[in-house]
N, C-alpha and C. Protein backbone atom coordinates (compact mmCIF):
# COMPACT_ATOMS: atom_id res chain seq x y z
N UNK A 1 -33.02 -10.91 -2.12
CA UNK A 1 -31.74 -11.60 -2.10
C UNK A 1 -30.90 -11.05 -0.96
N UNK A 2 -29.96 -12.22 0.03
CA UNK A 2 -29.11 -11.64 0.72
C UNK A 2 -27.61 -11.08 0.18
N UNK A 3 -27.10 -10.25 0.58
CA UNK A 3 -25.90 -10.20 0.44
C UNK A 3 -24.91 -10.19 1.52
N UNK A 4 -23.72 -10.29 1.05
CA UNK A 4 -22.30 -10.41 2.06
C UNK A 4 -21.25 -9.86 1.13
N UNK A 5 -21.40 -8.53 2.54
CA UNK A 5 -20.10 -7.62 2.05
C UNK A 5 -18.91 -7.97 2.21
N UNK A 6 -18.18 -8.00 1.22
CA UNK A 6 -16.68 -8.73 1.40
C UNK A 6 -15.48 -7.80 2.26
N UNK A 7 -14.37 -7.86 3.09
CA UNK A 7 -13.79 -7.04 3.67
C UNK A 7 -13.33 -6.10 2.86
N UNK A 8 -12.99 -5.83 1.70
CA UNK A 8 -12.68 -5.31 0.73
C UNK A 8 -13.63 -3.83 0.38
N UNK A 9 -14.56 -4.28 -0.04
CA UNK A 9 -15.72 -3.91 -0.33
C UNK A 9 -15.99 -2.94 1.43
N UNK A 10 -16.02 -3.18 2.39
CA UNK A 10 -16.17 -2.39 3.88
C UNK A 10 -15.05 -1.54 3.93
N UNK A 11 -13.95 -2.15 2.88
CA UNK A 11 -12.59 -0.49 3.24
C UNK A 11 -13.19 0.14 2.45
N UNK A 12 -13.35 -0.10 1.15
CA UNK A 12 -13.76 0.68 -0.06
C UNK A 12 -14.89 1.72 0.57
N UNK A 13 -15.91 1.85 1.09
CA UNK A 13 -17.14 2.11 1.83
C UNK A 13 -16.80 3.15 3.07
N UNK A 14 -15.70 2.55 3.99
CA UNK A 14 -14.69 3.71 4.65
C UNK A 14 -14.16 4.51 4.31
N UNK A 15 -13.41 4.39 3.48
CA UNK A 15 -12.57 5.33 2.42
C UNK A 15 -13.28 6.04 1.56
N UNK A 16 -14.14 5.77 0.92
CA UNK A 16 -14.82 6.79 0.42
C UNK A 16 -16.11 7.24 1.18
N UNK A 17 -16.16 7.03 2.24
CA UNK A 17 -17.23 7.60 3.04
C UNK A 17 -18.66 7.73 2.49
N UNK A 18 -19.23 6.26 2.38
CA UNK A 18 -20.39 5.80 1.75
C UNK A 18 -21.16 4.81 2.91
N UNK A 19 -22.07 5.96 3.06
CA UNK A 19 -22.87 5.20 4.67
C UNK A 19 -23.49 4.15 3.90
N UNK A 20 -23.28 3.10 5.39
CA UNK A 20 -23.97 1.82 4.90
C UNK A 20 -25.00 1.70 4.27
N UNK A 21 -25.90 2.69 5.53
CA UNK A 21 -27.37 2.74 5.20
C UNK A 21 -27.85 3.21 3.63
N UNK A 22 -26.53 3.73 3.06
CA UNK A 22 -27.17 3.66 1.29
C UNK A 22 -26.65 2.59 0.37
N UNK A 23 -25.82 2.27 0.80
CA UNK A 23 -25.72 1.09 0.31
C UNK A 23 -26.55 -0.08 0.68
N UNK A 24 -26.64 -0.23 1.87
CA UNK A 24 -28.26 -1.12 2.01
C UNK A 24 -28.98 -0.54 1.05
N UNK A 25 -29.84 0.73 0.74
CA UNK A 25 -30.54 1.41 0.31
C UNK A 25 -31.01 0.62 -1.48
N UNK A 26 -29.31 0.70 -1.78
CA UNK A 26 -29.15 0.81 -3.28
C UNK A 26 -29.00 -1.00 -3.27
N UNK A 27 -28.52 -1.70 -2.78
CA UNK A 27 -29.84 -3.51 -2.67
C UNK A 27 -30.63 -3.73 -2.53
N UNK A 28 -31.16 -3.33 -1.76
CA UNK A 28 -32.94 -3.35 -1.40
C UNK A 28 -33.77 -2.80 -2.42
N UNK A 29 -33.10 -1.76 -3.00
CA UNK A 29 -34.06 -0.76 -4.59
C UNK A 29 -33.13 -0.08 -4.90
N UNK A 30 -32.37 -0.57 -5.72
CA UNK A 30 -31.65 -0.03 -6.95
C UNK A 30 -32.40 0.44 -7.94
N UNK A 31 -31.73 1.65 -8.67
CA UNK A 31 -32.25 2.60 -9.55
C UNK A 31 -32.01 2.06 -10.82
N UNK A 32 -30.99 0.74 -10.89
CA UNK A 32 -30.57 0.22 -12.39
C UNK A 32 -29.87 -1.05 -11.31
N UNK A 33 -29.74 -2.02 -12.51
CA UNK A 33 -28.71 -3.19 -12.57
C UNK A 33 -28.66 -3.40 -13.78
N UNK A 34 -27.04 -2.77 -13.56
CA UNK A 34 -26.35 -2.63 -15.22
C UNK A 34 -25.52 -3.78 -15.12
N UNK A 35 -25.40 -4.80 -16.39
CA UNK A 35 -24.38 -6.04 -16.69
C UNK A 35 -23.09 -5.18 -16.51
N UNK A 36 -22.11 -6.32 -15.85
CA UNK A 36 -20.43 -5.62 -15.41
C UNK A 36 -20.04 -6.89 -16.58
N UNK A 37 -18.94 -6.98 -16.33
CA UNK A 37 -17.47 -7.81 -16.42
C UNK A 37 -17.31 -9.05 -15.35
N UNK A 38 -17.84 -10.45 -16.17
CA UNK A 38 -17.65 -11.22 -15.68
C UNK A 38 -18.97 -11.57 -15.26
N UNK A 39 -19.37 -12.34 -14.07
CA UNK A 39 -20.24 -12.23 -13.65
C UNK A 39 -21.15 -11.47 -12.84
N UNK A 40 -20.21 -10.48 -13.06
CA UNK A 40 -20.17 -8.94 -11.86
C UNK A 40 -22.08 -8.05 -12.24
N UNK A 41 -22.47 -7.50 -11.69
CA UNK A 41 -23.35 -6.37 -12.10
C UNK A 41 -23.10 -5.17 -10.97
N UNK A 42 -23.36 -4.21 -11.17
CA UNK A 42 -23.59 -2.85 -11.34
C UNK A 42 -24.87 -2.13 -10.53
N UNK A 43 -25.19 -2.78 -9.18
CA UNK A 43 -26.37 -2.23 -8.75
C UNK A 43 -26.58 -0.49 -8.21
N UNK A 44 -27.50 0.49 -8.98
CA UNK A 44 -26.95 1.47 -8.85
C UNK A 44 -28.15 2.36 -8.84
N UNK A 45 -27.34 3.52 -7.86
CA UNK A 45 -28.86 4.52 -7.68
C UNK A 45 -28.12 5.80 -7.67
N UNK A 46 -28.89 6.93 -7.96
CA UNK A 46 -28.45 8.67 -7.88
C UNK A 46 -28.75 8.57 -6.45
N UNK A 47 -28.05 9.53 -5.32
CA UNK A 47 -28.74 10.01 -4.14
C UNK A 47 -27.60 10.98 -3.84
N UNK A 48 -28.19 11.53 -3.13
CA UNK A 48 -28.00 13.00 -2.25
C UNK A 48 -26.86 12.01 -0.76
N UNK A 49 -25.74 12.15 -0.54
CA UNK A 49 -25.17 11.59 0.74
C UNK A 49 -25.05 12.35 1.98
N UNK A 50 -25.93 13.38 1.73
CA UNK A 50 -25.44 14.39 3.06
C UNK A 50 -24.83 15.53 2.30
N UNK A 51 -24.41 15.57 1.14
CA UNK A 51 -23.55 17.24 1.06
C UNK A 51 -24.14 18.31 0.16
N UNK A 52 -25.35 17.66 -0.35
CA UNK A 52 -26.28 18.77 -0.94
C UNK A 52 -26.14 18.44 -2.44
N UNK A 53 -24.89 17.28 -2.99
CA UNK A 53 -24.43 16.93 -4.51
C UNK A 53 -25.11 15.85 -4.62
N UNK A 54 -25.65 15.80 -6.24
CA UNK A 54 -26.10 14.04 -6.21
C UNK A 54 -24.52 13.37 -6.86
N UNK A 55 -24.35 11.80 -6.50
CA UNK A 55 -23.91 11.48 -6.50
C UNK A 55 -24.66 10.16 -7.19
N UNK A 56 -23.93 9.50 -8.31
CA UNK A 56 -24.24 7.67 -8.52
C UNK A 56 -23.46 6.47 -7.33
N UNK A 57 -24.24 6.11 -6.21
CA UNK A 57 -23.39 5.22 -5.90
C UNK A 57 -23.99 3.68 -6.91
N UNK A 58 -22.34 3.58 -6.75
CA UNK A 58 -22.74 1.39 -7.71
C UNK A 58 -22.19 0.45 -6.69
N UNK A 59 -23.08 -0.11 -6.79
CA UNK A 59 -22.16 -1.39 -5.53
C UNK A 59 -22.18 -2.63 -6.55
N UNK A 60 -21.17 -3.01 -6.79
CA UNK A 60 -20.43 -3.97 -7.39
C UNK A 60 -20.75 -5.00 -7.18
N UNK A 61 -21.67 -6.11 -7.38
CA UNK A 61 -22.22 -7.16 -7.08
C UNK A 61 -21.92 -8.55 -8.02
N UNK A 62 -21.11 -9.76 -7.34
CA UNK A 62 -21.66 -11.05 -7.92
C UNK A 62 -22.58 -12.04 -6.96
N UNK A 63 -23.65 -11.66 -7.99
CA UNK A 63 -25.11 -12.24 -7.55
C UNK A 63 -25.27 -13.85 -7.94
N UNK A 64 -24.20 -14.19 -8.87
CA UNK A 64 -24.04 -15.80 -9.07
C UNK A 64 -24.04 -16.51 -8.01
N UNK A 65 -24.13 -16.04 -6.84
CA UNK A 65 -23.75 -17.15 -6.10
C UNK A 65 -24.82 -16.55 -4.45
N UNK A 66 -24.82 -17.37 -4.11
CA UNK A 66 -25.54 -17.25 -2.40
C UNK A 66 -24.96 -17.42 -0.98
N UNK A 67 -25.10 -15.86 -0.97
CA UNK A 67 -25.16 -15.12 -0.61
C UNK A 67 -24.68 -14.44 -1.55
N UNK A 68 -24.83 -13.51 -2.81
CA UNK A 68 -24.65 -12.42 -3.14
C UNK A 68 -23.36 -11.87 -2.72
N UNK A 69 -22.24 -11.33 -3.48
CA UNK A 69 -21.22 -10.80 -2.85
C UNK A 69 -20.57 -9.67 -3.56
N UNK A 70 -20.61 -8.59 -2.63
CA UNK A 70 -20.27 -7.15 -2.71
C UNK A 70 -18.84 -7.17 -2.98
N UNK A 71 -18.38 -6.89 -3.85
CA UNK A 71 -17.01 -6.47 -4.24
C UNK A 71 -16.24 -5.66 -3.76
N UNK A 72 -17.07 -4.50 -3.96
CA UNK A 72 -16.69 -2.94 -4.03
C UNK A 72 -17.75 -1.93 -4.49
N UNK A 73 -17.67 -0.55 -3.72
CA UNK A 73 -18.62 -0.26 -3.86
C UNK A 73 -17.89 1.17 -3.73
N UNK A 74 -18.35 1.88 -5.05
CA UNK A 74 -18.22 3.49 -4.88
C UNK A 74 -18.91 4.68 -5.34
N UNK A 75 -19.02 5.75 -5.48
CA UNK A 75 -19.71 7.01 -5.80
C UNK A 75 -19.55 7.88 -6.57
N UNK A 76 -19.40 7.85 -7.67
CA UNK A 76 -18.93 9.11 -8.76
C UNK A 76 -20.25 10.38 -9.03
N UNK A 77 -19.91 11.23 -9.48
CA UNK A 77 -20.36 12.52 -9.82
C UNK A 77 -20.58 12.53 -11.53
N UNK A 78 -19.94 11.06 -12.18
CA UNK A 78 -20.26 10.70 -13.74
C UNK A 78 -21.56 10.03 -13.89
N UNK A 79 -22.18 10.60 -13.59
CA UNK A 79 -23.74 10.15 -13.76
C UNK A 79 -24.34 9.45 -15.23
N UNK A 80 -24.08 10.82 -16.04
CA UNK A 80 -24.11 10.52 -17.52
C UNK A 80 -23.28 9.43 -17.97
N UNK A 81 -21.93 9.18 -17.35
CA UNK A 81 -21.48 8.23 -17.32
C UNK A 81 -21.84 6.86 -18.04
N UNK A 82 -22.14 6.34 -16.54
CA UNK A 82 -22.82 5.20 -15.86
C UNK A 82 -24.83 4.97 -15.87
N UNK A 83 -24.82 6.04 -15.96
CA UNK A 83 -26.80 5.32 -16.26
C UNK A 83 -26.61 5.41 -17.55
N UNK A 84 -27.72 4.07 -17.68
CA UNK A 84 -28.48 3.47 -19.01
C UNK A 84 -29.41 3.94 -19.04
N UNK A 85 -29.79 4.75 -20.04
CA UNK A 85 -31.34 5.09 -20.92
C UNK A 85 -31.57 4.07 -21.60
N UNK A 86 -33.10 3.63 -21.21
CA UNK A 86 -33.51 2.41 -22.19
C UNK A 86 -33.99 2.81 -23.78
């Protein structure tokens, strides 16, 4: 599936200093796609960003539609959080 990052979603990504290239990463092979709010999902992987911490990034996805569209996208350290054990 393609996606299109919304301008929103590219500050969000600046501001929290989340290289593209993992966010490509985490569309291409996500570690989960958890159901959001709405038609939203939750595409999401653990990774290492460069500082030696793992981190969950989720990129915020409504996939209803084509081109796929990135919301927002950020990185927490709530791991336990946010992953689903099946």
């Amino acid at each position: 599936m393609k996606f299109q990052i919304t301008n929103h979603a590219r500050k969000e990504m600046n501001r929290r200093a989340i290289p593209a290239d993992a966010v490509e990463a985490v569309l291409q092979k996500p570690g989960q796609i958890v159901e959001g709010y709405g038609n939203k999902r939750a595409y999401q992987s653990i990774m290492d960003l460069g500082t030696g911490k793992r981190y969950l990034v989720r990129v915020i996805v409504d996939d209803t539609v084509m081109p796929g569209q990135v919301v927002t996208i950020y990185k927490t350290s709530k791991i336990k959080k946010y992953w689903r054990h099946p």
